[in-house]
N, C-alpha and C. Protein backbone atom coordinates (compact mmCIF):
# COMPACT_ATOMS: atom_id res chain seq x y z
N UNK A 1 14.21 -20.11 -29.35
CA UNK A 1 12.93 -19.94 -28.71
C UNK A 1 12.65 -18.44 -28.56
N UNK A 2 11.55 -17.76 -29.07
CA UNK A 2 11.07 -16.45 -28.89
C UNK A 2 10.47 -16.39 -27.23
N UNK A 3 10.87 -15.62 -26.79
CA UNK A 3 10.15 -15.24 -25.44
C UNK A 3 9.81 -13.36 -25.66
N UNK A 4 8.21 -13.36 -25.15
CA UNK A 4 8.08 -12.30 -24.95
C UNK A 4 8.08 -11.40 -23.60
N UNK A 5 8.03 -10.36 -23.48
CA UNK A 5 8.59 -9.49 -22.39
C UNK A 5 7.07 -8.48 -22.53
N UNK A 6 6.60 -8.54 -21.41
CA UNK A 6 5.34 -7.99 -21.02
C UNK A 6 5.68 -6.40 -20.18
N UNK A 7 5.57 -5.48 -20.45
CA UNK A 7 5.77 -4.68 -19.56
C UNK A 7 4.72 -3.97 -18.76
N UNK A 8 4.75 -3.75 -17.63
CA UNK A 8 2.84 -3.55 -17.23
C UNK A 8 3.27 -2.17 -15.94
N UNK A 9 2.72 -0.85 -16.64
CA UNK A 9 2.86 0.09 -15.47
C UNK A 9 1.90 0.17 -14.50
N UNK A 10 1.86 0.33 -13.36
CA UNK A 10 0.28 -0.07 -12.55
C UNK A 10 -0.43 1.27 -12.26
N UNK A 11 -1.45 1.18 -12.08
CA UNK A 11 -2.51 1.82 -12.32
C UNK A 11 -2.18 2.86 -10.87
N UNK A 12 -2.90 3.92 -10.32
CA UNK A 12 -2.96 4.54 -9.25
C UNK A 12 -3.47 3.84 -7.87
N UNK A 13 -4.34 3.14 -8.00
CA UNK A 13 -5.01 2.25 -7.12
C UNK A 13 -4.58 0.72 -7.76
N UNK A 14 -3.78 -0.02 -6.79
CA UNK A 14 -3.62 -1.11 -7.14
C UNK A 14 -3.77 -2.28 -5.95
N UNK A 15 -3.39 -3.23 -5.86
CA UNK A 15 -3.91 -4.61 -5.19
C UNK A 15 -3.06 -4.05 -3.93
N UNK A 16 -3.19 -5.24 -2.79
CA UNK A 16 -1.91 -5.60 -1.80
C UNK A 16 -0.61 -5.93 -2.56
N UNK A 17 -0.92 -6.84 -3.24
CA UNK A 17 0.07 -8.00 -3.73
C UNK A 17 0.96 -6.39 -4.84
N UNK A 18 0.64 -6.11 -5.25
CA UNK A 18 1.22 -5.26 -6.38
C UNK A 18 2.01 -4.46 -5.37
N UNK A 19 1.02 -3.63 -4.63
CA UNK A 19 1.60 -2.82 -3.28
C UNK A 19 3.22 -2.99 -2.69
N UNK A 20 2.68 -4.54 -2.68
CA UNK A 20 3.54 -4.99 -1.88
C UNK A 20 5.23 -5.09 -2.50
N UNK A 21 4.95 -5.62 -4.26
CA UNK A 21 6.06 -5.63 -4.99
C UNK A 21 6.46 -3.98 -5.52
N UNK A 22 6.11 -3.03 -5.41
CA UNK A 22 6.36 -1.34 -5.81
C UNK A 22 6.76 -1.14 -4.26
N UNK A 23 6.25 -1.52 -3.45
CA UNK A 23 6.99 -0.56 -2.07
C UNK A 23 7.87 -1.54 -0.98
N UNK A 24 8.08 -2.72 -1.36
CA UNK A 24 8.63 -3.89 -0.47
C UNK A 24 8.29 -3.84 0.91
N UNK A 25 6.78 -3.04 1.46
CA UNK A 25 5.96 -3.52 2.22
C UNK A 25 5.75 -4.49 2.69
N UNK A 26 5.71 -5.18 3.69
CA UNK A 26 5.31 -6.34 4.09
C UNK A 26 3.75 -6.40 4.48
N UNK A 27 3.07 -7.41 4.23
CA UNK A 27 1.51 -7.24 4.25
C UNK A 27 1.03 -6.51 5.63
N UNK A 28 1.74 -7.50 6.60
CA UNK A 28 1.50 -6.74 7.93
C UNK A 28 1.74 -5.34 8.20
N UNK A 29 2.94 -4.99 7.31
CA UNK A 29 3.13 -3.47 7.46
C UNK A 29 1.85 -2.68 6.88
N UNK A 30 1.41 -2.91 6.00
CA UNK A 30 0.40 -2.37 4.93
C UNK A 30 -0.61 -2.60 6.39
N UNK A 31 -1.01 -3.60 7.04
CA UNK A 31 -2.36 -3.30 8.02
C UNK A 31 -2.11 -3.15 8.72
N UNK A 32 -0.97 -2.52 9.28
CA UNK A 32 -0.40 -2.07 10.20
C UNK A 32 -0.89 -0.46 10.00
N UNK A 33 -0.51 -0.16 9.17
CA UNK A 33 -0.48 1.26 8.73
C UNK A 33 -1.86 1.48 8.39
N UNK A 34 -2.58 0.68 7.70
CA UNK A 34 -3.96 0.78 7.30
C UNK A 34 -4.86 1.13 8.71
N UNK A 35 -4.48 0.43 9.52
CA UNK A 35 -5.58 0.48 11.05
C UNK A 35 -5.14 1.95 11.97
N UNK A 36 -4.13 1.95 11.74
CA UNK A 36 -3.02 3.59 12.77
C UNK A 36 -2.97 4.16 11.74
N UNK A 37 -1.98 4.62 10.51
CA UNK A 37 -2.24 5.87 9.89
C UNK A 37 -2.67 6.19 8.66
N UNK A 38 -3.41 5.05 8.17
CA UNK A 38 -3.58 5.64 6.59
C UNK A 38 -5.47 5.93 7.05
N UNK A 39 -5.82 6.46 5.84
CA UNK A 39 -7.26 7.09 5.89
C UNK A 39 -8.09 6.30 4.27
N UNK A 40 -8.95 6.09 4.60
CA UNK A 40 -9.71 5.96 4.42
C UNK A 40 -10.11 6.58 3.13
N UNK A 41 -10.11 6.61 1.63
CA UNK A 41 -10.38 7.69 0.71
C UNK A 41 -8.79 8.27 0.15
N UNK A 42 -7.65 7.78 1.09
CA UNK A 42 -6.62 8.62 0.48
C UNK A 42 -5.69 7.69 0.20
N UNK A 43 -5.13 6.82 1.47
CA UNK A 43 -4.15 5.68 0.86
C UNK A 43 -4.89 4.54 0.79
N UNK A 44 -6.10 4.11 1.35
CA UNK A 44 -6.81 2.63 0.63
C UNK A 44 -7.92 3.09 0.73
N UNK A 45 -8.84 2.59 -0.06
CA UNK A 45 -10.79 2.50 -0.45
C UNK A 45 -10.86 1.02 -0.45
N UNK A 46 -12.20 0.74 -0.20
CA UNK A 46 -12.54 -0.69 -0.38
C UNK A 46 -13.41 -0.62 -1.46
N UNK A 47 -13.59 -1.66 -2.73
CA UNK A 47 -14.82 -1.70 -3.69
C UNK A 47 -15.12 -2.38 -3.65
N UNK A 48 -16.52 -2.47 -4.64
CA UNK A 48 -17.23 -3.15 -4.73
C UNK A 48 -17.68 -3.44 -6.19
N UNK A 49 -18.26 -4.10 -6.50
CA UNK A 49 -18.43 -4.09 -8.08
C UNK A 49 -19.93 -3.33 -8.67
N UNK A 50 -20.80 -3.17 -7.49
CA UNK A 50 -21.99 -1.92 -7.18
C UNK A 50 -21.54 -0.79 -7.04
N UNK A 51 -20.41 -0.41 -6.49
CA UNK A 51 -19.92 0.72 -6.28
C UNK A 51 -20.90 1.03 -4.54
N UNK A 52 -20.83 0.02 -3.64
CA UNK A 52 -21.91 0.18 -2.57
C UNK A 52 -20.83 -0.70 -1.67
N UNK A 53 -19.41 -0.37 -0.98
CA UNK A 53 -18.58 -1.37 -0.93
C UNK A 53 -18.65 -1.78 0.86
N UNK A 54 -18.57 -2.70 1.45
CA UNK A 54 -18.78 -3.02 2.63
C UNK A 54 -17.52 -2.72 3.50
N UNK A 55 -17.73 -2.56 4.95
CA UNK A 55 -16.29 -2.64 5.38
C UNK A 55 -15.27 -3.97 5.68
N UNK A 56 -15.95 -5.02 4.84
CA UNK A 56 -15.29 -6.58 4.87
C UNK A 56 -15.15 -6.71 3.06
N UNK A 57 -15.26 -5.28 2.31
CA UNK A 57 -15.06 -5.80 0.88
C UNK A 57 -13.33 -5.32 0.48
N UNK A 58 -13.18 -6.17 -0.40
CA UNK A 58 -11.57 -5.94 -1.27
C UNK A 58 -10.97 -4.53 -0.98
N UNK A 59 -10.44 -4.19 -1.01
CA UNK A 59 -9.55 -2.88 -0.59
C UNK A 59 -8.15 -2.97 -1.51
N UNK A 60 -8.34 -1.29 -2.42
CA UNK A 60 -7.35 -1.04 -3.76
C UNK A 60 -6.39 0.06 -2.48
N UNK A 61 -5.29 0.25 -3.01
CA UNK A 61 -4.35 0.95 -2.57
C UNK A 61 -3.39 2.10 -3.16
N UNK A 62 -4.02 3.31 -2.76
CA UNK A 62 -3.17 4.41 -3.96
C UNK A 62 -1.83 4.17 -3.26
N UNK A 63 -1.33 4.17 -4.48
CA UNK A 63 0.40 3.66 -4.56
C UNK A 63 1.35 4.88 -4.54
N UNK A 64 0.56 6.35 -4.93
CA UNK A 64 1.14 7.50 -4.72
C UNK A 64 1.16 7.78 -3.69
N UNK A 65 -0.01 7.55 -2.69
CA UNK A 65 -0.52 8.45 -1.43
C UNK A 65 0.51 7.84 -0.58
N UNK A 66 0.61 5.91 -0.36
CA UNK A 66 1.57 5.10 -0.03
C UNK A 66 2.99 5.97 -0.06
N UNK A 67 3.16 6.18 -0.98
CA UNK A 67 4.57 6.49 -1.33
C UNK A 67 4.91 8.35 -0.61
N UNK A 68 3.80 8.84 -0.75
CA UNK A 68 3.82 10.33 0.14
C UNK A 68 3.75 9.34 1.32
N UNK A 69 3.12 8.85 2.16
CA UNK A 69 3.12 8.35 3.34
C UNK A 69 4.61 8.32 3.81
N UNK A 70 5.36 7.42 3.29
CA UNK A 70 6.48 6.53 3.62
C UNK A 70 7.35 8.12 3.56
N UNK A 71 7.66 9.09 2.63
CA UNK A 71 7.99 10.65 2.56
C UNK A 71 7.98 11.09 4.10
N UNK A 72 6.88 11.42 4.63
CA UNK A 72 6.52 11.75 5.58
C UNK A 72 7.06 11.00 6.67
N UNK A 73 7.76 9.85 6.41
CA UNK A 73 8.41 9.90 7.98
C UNK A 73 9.54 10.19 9.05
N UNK A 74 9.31 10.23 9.67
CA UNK A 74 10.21 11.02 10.63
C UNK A 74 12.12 10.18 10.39
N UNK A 75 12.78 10.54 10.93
CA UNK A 75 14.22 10.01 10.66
C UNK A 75 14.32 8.81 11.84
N UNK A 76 14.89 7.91 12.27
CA UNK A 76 14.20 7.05 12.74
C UNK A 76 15.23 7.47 14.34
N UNK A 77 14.89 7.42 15.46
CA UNK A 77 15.16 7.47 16.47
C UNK A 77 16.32 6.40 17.13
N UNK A 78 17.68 6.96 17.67
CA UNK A 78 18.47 6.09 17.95
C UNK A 78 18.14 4.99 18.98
N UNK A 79 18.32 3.90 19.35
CA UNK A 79 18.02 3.27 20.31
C UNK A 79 19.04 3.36 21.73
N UNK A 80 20.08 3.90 21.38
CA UNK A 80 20.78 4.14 22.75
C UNK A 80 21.54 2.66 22.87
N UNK A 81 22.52 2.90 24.07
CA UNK A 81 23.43 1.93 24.32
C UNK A 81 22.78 1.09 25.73
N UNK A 82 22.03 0.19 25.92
CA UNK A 82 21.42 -0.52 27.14
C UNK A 82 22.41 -1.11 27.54
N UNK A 83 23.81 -1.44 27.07
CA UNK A 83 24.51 -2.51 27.81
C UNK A 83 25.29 -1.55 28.99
């Protein structure tokens, strides 16, 4: 049986779902971050197929800016011994 092998590099702006498989994001993390620190124009845009896009339309995700994001964070803070 021949099977073929598709290889597909993704584009700069790509889906959630793609997002999600390049950065092992969890969706909630992605609108998590979307509502507190990402902007608007740099790590997600919303389109439209007018190019006139609403703030309830589809939303692409630069996968670079993502990836500077996640760069940028701090080292993560110990939690200490509560017992």
């Amino acid at each position: 049986m021949n099977k073929s092998i598709l290889i597909l590099h993704p584009n700069k702006w790509v889906t959630e779902d793609i997002l999600m498989q390049l950065t092992g994001l969890s969706s909630s993390a992605i609108k998590t971050a979307r509502k507190k620190s990402w902007f608007e124009g740099r790590e997600y845009r919303h389109y439209s197929a007018d190019c006139n896009p609403k703030d309830n339309s589809p939303i692409m995700y630069n996968r670079f800016a993502v990836d500077e994001w996640v760069e940028r964070q701090n080292m993560a803070v110990p939690r200490g011994n509560n017992g």
